[in-house]
N, C-alpha and C. Protein backbone atom coordinates (compact mmCIF):
# COMPACT_ATOMS: atom_id res chain seq x y z
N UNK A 1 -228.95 85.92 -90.15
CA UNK A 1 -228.07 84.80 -89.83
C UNK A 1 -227.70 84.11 -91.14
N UNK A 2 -226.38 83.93 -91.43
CA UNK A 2 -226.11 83.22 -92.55
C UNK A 2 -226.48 81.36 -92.71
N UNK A 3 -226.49 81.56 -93.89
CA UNK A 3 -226.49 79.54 -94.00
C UNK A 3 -225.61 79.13 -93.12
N UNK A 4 -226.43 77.93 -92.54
CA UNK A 4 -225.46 76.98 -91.73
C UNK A 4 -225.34 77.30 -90.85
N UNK A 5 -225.90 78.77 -89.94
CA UNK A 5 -225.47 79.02 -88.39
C UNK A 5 -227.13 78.42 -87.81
N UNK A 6 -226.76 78.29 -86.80
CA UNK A 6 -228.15 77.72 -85.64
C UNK A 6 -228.61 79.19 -85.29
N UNK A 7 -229.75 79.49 -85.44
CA UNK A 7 -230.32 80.34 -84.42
C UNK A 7 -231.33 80.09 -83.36
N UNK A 8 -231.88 78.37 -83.88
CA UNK A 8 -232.72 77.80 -82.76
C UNK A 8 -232.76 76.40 -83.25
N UNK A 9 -233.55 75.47 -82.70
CA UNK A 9 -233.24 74.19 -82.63
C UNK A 9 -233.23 73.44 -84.19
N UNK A 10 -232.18 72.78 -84.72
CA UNK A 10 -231.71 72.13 -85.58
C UNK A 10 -232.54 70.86 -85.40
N UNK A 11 -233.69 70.00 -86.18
CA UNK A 11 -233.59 68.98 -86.21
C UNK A 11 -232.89 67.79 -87.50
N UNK A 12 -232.77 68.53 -88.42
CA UNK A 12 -232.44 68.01 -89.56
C UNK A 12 -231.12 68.03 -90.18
N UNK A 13 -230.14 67.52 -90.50
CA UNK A 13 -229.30 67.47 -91.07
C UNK A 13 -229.14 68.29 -92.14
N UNK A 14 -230.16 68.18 -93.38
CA UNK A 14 -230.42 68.57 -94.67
C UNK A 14 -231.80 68.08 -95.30
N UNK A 15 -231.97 68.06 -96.13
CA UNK A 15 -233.30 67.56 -96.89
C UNK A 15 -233.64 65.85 -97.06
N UNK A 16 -234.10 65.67 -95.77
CA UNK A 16 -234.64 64.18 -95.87
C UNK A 16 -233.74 63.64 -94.86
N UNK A 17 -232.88 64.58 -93.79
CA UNK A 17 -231.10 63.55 -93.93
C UNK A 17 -231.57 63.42 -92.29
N UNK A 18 -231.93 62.84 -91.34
CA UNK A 18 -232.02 62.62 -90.12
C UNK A 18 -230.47 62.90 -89.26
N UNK A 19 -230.43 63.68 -87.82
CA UNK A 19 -228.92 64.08 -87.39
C UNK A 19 -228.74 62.41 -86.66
N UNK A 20 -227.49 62.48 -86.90
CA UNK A 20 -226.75 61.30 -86.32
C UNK A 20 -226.84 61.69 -84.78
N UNK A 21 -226.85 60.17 -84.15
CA UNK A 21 -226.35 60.75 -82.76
C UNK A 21 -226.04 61.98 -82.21
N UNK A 22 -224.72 61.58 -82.64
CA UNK A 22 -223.27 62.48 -82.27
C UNK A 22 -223.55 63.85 -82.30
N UNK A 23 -224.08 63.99 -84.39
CA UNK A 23 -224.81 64.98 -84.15
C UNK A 23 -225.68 66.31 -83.46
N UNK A 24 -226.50 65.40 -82.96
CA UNK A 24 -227.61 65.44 -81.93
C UNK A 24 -227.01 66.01 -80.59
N UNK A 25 -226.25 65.38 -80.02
CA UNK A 25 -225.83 65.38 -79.02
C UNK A 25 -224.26 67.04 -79.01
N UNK A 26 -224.00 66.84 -79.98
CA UNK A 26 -223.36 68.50 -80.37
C UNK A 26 -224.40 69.77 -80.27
N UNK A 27 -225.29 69.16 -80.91
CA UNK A 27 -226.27 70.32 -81.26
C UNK A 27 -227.12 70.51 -79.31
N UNK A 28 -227.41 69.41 -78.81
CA UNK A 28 -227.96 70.03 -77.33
C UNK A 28 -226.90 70.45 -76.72
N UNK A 29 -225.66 70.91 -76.74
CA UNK A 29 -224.36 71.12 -76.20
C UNK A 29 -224.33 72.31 -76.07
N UNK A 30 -224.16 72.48 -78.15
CA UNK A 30 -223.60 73.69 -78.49
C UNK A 30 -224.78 74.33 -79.52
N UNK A 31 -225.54 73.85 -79.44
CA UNK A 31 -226.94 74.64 -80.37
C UNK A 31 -227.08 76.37 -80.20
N UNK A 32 -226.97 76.42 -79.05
CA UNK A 32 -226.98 77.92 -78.27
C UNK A 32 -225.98 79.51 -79.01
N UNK A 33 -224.90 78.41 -79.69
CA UNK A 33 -223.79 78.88 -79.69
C UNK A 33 -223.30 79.38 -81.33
N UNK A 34 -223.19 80.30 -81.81
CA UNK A 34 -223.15 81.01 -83.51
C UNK A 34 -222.33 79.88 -84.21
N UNK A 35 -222.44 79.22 -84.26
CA UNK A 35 -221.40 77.65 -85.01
C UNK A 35 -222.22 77.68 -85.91
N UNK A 36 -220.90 77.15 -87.04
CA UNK A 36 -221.94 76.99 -88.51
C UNK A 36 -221.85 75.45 -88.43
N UNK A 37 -223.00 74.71 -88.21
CA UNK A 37 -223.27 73.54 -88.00
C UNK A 37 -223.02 72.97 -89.30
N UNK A 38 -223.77 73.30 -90.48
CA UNK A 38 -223.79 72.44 -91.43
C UNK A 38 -221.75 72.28 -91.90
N UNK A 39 -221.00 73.41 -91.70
CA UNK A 39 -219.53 73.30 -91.91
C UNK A 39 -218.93 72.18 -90.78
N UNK A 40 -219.29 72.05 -89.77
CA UNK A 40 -219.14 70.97 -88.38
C UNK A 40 -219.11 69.80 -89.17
N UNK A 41 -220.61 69.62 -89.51
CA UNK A 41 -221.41 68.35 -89.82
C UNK A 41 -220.57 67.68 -91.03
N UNK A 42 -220.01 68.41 -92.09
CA UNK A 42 -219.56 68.37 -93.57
C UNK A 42 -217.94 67.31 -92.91
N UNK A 43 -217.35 68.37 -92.11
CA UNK A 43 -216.02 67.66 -91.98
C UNK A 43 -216.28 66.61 -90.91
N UNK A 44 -216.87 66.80 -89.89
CA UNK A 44 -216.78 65.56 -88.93
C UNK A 44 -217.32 64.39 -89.13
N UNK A 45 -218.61 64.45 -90.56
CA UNK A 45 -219.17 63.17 -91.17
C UNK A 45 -218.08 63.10 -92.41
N UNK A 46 -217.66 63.88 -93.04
CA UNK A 46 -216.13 63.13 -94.06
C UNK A 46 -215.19 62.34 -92.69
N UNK A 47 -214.59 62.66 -92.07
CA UNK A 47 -213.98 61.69 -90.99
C UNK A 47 -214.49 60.71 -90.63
N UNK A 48 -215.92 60.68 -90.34
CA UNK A 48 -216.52 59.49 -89.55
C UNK A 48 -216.54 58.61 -90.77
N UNK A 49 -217.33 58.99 -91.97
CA UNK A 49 -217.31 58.43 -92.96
C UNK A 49 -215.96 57.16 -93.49
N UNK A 50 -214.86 58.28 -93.33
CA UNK A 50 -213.61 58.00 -93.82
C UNK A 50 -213.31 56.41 -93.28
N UNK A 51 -213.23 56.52 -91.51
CA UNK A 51 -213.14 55.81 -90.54
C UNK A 51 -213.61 54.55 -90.35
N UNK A 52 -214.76 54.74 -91.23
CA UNK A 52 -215.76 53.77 -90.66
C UNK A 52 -215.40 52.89 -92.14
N UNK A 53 -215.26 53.35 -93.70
CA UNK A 53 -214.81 52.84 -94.75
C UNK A 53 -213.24 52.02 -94.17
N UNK A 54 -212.70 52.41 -93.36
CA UNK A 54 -211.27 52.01 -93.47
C UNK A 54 -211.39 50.57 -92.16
N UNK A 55 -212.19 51.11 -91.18
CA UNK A 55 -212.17 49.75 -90.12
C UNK A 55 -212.75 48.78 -90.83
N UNK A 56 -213.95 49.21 -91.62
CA UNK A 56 -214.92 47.51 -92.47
C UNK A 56 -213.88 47.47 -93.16
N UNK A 57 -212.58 48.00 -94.20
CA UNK A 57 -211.96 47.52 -95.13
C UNK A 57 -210.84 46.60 -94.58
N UNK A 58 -210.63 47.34 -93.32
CA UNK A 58 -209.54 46.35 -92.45
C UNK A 58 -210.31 45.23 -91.89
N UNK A 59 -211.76 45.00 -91.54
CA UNK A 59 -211.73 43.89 -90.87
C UNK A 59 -212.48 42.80 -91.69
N UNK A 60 -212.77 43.34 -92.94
CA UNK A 60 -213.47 42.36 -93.80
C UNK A 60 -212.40 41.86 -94.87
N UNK A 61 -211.43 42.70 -95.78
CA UNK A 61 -210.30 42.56 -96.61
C UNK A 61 -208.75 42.10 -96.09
N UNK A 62 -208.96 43.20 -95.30
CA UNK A 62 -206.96 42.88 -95.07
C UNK A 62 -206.92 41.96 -93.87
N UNK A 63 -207.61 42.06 -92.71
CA UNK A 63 -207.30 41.27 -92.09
C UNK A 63 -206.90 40.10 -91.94
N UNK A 64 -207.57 39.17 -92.64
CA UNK A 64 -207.00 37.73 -93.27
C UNK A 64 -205.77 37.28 -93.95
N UNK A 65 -205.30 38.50 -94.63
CA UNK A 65 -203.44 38.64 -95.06
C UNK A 65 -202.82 39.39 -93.87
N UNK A 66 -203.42 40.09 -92.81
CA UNK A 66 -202.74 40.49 -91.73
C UNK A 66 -201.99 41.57 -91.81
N UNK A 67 -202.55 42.59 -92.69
CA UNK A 67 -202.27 43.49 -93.15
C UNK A 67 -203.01 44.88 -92.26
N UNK A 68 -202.45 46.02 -92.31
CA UNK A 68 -203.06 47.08 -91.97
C UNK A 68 -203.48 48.25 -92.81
N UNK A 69 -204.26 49.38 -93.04
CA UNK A 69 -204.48 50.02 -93.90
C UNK A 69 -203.13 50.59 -94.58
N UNK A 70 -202.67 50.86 -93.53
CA UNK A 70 -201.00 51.51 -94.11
C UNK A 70 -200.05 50.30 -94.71
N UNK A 71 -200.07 49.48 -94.49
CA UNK A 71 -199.30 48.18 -94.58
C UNK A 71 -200.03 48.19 -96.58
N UNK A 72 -201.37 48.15 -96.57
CA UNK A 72 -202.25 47.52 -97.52
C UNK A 72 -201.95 48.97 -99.02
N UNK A 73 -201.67 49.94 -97.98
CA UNK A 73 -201.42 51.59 -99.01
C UNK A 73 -199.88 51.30 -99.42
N UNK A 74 -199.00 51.11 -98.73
CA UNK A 74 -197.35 50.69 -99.13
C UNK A 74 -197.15 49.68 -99.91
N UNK A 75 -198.13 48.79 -100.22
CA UNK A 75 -197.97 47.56 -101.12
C UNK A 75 -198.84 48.13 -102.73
N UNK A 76 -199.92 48.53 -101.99
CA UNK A 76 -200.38 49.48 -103.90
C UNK A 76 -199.98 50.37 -103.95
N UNK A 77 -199.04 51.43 -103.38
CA UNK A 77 -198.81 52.38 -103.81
C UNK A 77 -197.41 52.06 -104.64
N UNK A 78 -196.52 50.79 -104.24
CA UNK A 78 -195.04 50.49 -105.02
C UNK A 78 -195.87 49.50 -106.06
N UNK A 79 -196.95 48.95 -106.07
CA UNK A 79 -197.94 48.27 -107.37
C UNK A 79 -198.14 49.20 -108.35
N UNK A 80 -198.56 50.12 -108.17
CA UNK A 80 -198.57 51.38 -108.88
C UNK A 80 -197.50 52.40 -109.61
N UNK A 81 -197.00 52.60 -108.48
CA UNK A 81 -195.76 53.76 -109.11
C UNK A 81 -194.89 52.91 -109.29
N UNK A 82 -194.55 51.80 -108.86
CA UNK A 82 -193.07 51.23 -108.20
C UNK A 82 -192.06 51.33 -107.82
N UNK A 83 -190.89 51.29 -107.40
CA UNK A 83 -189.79 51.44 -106.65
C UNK A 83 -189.72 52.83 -106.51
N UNK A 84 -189.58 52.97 -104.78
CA UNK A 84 -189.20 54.73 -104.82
C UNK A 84 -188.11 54.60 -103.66
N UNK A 85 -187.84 56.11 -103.22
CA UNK A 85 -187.37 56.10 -102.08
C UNK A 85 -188.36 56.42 -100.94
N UNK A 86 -187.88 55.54 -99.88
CA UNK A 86 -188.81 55.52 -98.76
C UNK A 86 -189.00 56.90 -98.18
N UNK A 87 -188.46 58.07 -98.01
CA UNK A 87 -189.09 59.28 -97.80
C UNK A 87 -190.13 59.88 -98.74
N UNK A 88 -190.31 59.70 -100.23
CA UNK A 88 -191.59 59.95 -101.24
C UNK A 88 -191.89 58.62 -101.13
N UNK A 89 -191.96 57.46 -100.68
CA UNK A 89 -193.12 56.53 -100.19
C UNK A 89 -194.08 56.84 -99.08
N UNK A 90 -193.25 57.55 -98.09
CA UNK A 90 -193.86 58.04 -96.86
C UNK A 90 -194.91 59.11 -97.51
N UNK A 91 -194.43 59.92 -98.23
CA UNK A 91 -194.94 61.38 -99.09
C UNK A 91 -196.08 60.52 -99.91
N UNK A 92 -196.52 59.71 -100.58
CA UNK A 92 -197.30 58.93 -101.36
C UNK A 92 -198.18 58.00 -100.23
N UNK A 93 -197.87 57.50 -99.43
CA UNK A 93 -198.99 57.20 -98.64
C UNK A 93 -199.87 58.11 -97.59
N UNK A 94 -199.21 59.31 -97.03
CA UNK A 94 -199.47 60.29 -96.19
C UNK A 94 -199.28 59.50 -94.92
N UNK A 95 -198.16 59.59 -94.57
CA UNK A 95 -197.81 58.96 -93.15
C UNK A 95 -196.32 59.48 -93.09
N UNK A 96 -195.88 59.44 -91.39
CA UNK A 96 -194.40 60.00 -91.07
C UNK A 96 -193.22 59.23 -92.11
N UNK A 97 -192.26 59.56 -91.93
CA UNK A 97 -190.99 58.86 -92.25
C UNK A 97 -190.64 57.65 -91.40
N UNK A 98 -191.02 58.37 -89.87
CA UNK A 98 -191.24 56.93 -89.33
C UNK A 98 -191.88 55.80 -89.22
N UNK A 99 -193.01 56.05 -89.13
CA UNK A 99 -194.28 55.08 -89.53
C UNK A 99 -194.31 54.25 -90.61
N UNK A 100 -193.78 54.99 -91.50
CA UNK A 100 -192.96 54.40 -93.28
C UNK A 100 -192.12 53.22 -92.61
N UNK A 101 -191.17 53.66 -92.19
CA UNK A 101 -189.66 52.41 -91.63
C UNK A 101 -190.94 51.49 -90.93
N UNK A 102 -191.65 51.84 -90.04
CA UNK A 102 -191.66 50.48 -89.19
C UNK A 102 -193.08 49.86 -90.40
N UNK A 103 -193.54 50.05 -90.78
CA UNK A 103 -194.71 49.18 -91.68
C UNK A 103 -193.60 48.68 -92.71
N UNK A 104 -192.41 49.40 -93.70
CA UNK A 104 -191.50 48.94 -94.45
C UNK A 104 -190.59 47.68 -93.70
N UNK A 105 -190.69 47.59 -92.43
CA UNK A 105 -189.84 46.75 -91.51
C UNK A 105 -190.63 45.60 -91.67
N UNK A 106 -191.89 45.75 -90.99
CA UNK A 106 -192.60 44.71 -91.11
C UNK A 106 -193.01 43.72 -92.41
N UNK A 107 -193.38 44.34 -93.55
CA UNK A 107 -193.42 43.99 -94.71
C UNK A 107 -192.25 43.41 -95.11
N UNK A 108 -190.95 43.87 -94.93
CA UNK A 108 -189.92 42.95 -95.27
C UNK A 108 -189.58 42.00 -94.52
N UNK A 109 -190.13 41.53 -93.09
CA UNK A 109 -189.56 40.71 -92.38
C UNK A 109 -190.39 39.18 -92.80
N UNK A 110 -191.87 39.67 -93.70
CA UNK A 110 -192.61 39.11 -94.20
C UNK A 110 -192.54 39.00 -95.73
N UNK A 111 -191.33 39.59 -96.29
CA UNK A 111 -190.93 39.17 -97.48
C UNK A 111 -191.64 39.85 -98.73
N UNK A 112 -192.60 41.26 -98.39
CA UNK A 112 -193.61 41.53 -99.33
C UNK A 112 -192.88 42.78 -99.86
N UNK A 113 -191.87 43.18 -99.84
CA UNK A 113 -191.13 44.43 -100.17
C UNK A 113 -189.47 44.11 -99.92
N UNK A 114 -188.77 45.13 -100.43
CA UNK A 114 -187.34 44.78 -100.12
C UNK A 114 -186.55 46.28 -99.88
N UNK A 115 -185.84 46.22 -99.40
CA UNK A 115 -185.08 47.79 -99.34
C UNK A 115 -183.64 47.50 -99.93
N UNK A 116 -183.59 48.17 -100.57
CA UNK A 116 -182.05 48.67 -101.12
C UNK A 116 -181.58 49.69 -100.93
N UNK A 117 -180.29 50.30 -100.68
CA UNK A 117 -179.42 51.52 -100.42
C UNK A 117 -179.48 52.27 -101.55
N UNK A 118 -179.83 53.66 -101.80
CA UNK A 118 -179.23 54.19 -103.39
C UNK A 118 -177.72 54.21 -103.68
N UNK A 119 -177.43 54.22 -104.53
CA UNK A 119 -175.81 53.76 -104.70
C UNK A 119 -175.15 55.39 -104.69
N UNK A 120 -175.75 56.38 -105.09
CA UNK A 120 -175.55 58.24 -104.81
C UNK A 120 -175.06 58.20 -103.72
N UNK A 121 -176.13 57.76 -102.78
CA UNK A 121 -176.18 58.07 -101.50
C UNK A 121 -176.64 57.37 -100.38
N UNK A 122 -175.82 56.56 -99.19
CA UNK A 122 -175.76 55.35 -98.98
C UNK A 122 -176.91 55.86 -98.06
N UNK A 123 -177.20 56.68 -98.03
CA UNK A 123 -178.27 56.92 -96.62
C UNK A 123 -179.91 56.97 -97.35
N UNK A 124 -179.71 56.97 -98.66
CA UNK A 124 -181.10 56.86 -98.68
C UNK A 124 -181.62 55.34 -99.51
N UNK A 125 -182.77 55.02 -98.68
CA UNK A 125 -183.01 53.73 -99.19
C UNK A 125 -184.21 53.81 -100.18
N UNK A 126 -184.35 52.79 -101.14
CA UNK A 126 -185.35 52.72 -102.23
C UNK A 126 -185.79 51.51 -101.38
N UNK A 127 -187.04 51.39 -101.68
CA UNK A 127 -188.35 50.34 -101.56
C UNK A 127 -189.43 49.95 -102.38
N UNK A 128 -188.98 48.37 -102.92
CA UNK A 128 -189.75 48.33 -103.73
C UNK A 128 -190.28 46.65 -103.69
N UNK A 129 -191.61 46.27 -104.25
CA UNK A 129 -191.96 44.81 -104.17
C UNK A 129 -191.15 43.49 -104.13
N UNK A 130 -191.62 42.84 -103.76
CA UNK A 130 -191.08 41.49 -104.09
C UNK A 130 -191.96 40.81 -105.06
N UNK A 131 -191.68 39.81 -105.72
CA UNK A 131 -192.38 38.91 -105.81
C UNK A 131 -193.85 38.44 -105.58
N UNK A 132 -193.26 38.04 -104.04
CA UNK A 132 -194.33 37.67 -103.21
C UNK A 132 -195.52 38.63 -103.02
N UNK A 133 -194.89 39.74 -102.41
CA UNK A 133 -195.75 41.36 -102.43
C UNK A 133 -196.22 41.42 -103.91
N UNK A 134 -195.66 41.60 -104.64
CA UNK A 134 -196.60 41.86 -106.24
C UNK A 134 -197.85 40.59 -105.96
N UNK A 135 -197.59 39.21 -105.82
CA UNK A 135 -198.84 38.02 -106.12
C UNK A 135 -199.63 38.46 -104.63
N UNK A 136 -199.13 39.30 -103.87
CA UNK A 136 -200.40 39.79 -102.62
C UNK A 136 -200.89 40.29 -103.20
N UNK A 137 -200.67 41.86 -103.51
CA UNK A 137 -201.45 42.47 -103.85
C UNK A 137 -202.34 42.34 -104.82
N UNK A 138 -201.63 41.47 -105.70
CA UNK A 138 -202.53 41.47 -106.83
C UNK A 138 -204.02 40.52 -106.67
N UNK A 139 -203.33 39.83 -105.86
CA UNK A 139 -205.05 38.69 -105.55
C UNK A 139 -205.52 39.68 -104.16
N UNK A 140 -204.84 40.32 -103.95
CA UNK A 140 -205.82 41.26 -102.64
C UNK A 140 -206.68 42.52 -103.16
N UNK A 141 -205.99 42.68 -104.36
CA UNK A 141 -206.94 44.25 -104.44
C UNK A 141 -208.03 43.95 -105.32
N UNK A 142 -208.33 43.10 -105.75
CA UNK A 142 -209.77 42.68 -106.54
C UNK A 142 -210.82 42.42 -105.71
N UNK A 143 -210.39 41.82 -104.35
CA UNK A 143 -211.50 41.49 -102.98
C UNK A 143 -211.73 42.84 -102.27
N UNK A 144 -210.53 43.74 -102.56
CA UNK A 144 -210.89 45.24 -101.45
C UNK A 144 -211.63 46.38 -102.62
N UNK A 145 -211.34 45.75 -104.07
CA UNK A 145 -211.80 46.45 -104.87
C UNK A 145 -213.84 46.33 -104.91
N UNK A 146 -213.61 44.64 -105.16
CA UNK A 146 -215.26 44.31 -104.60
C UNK A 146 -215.95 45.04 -103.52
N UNK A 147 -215.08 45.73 -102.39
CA UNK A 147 -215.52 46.21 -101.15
C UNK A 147 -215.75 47.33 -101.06
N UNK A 148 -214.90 47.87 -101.76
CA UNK A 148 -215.42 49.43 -102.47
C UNK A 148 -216.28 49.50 -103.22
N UNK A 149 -216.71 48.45 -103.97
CA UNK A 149 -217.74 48.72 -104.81
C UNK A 149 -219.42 48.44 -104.28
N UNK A 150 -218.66 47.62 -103.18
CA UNK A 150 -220.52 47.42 -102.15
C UNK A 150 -220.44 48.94 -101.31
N UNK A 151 -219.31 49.13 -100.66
CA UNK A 151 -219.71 51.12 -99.96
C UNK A 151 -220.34 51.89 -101.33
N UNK A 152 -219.71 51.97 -102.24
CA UNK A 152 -220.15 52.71 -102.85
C UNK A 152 -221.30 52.70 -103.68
N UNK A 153 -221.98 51.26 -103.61
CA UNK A 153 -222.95 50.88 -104.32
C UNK A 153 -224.46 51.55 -102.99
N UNK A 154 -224.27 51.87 -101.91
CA UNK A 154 -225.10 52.77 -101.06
C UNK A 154 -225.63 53.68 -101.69
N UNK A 155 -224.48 54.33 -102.44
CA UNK A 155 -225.29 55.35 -103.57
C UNK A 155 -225.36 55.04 -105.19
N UNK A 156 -226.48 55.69 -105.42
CA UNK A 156 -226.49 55.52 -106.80
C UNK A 156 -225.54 55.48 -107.75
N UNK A 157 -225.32 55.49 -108.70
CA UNK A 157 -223.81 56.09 -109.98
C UNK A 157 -223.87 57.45 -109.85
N UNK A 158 -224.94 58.33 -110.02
CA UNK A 158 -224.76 59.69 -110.76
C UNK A 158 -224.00 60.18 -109.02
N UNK A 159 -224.54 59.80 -107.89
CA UNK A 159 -224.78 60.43 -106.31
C UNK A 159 -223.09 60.07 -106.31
N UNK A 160 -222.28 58.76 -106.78
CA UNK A 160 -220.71 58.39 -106.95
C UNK A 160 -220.02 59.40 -107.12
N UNK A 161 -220.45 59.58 -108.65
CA UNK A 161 -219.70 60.81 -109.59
C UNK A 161 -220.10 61.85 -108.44
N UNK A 162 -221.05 62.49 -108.33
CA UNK A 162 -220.65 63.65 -107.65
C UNK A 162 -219.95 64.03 -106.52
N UNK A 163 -220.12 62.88 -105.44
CA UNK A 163 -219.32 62.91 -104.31
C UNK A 163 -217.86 62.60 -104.31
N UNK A 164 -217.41 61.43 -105.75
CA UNK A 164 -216.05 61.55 -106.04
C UNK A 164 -215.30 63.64 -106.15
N UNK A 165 -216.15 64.38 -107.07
CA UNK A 165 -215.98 65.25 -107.39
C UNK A 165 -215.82 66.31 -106.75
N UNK A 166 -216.84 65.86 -105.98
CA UNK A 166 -216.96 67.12 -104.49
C UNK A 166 -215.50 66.92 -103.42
N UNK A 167 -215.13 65.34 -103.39
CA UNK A 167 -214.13 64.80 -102.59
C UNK A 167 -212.52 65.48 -103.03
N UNK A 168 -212.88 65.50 -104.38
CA UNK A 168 -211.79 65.68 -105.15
C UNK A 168 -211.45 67.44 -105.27
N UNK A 169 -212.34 67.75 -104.60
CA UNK A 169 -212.28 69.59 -104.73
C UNK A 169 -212.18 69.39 -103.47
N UNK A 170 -212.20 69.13 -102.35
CA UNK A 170 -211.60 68.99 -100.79
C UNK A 170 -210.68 69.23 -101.10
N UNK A 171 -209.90 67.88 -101.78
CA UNK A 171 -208.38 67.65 -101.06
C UNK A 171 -207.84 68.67 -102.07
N UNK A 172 -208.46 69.15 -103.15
CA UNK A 172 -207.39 70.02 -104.43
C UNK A 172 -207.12 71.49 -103.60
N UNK A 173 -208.28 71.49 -102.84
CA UNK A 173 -208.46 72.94 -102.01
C UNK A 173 -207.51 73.02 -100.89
N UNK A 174 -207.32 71.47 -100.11
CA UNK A 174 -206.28 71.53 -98.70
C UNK A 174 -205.39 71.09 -99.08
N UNK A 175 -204.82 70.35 -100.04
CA UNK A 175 -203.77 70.16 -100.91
C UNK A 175 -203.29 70.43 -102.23
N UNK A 176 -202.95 71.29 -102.60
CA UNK A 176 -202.75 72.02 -103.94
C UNK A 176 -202.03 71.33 -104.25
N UNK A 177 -201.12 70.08 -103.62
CA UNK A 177 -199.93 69.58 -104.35
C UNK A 177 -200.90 68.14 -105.03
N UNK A 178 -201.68 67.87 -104.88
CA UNK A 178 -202.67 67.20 -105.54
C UNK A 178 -202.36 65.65 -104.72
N UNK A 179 -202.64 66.06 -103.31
CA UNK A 179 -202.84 64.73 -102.52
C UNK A 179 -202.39 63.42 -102.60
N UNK A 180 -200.81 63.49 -102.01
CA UNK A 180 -200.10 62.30 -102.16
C UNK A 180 -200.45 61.38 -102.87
N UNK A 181 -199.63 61.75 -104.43
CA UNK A 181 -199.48 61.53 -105.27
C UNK A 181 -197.97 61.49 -105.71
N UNK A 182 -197.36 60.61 -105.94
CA UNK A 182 -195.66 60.43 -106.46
C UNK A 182 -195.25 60.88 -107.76
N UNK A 183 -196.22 61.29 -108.24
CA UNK A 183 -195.85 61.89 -109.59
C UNK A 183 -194.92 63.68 -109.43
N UNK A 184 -194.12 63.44 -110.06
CA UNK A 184 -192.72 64.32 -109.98
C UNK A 184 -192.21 64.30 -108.62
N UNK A 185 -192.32 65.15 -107.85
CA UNK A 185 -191.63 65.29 -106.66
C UNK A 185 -192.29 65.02 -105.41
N UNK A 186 -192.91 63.97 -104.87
CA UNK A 186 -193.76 64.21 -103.76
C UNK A 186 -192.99 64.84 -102.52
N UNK A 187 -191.87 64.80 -102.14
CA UNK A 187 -191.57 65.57 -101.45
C UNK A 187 -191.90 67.12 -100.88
N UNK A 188 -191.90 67.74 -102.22
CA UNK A 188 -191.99 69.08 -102.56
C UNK A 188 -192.92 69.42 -101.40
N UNK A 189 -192.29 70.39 -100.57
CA UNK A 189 -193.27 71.03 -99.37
C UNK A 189 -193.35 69.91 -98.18
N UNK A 190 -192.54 68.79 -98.67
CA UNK A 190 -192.97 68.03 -96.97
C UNK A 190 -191.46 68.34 -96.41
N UNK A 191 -192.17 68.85 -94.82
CA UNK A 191 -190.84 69.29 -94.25
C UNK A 191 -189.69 68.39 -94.07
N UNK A 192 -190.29 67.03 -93.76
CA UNK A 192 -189.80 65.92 -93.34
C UNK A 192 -188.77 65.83 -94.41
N UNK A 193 -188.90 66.06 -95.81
CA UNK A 193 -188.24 65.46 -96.49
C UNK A 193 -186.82 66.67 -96.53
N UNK A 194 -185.93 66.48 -95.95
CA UNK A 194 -185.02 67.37 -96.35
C UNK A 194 -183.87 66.33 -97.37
C-alpha cells in the first residue's frame, strides 16, 4: 500500500498532529475505502485553513470599515499595482468579471474607487482609487497586517518560511501563470477576458 492510503484504522493525522473532527468523521465513512487520506487531509485543511483566516480577518479587521474580503482585495490590489482595467482587476483579485462590477459598484457608491472609460475603447473601463480609498486602505492594512501577524505567529519563523514556501509551490504548480498577479498580462488564459 502506498503512503497516504488507509489500509486500517487511521488515528493520527501525522506526527504529534491529532485528526480534526471532520477528519474523523471522513475517516469512519470512508476509512474502508483505497483513498489517499493524507492527499484529502492536505487540500481540505488548506481550505479550512484558508476559510477560517478569511472569516476572523473579516470579522475582526474589515468589518468595522464594512468592507468584505473582496471589497478589502480591490482596494490593495489598485494600492499596489494601481489603476487597471476592471477585467485584469477581476484577473488580479481572482473573482468573475461580474463580481468585479458589483464590489467596483459598491466601492464607488462609497467613494473608495472611481471608474473611468478608456478613451481606445469606450467599452472598457479602468478602475482606480480615490483619495478617500488610498487614506482607507492605508490606515486599514497595518490593523489586517497586525492580524496576519498574530495567525501567523501560531507558528514559529522557521515553520512561516516553510509553509509560505510549500504554499507558494501549490499555487506555482495549479497556476503556472503565477497566481493573480497583474504583472504583464493578467488576462492571459482567462477565458473571461476576451
Amino acid at each position: 500500500m502506498r503512503p497516504g492510503r488507509s489500509d486500517g484504522p487511521v488515528t493520527r493525522a501525522g506526527p504529534g498532529d491529532a485528526l480534526l473532527p471532520a477528519e474523523r468523521k471522513v475517516l469512519d465513512q470512508l476509512g474502508h475505502l483505497p483513498l489517499d487520506f493524507n492527499a484529502m487531509w492536505m487540500v481540505s485543511n488548506l481550505f479550512r485553513a484558508s476559510t477560517a483566516v478569511r472569516r476572523k480577518m473579516e470579522a475582526e479587521v474589515l468589518a468595522p470599515d464594512r468592507l468584505s474580503w473582496t471589497a478589502f482585495t480591490v482596494l490593495w490590489v489598485l494600492w499596489v499595482w494601481g489603476e487597471m482595467e476592471a477585467r485584469d482587476l477581476a484577473a488580479a483579485v481572482g473573482v468573475s468579471r461580474p463580481t468585479t462590477t458589483g464590489v467596483v459598484s459598491t466601492l464607488a457608491r462609497r467613494k473608495l474607487v472611481r471608474r473611468s472609460r478608456v478613451a481606445e475603447d469606450g467599452r472598457l473601463v479602468r478602475v482606480s482609487l480615490t483619495d478617500t480609498g488610498r487614506r482607507t486602505i492605508e490606515e486599514l492594512f497595518p490593523r489586517f497586517n497586525a492580524k496576519e501577524r498574530e495567525v501567523a505567529g501560531l507558528l514559529p519563523g522557521p515553520d512561516q518560511e516553510r509553509l509560505a514556501g510549500m504554499l507558494r509551490t501549490i499555487v506555482l504548480a495549479t497556476f503556472p501563470e503565477g497566481a493573480l498577479v497583474p504583472d504583464g498580462d493578467p488576462s492571459d488564459g482567462d477565458p473571461e477576458a476576451d
